[in-house]
Protein backbone atom coordinates (compact mmCIF):
# COMPACT_ATOMS: atom_id res chain seq x y z
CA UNK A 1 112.04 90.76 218.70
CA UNK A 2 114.37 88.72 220.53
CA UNK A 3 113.28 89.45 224.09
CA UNK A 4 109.66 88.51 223.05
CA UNK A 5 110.72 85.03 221.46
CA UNK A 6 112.79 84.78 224.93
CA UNK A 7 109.69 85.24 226.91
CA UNK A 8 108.10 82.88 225.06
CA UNK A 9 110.44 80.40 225.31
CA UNK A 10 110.35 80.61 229.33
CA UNK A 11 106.29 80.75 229.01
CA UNK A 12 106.46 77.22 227.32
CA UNK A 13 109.17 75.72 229.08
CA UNK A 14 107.62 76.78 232.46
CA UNK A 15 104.00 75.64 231.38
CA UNK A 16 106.28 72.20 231.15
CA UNK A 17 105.08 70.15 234.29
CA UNK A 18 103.31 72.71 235.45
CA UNK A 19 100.61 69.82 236.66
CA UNK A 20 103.17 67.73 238.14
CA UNK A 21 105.21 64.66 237.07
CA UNK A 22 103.56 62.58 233.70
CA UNK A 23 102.25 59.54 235.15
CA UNK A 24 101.25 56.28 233.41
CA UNK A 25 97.39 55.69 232.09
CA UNK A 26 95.72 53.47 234.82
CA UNK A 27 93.52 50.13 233.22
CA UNK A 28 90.78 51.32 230.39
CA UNK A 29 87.34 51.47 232.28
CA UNK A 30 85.09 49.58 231.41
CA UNK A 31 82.92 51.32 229.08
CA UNK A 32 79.34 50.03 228.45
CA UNK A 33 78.11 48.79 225.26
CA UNK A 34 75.89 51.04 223.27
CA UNK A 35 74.26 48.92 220.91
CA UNK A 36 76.19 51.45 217.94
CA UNK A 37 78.48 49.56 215.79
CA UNK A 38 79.52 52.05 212.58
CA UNK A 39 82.06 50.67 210.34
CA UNK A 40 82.58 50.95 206.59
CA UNK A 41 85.46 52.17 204.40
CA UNK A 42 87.08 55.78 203.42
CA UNK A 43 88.89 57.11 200.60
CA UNK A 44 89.99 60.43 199.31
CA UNK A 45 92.33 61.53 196.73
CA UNK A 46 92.66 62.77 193.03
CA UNK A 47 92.42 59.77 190.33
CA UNK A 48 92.91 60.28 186.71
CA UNK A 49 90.86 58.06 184.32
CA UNK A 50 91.49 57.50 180.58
């Protein structure tokens, strides 16, 4: 079991950078305006009434 978890390990530490360095988001585009505006309010949960 311990070889395979070792493996692993390397698997995910190599995948690491595998696409090169991180590098910083550029400036948002500018994305156009749909005409779509959804807003409203959410709530879940358990509630207990007497």
């Amino acid at each position: 079991m311990k070889p395979i978890a070792l493996i692993l390990a390397l698997v995910a530490l190599a995948a690491c950078g595998a696409d090169g360095e991180p590098q910083r988001p550029g400036a948002p585009e500018m994305t156009p305006q749909t005409g779509l505006t959804i807003s409203g309010e959410a709530r879940f949960g358990v509630t207990k009434t007497y």
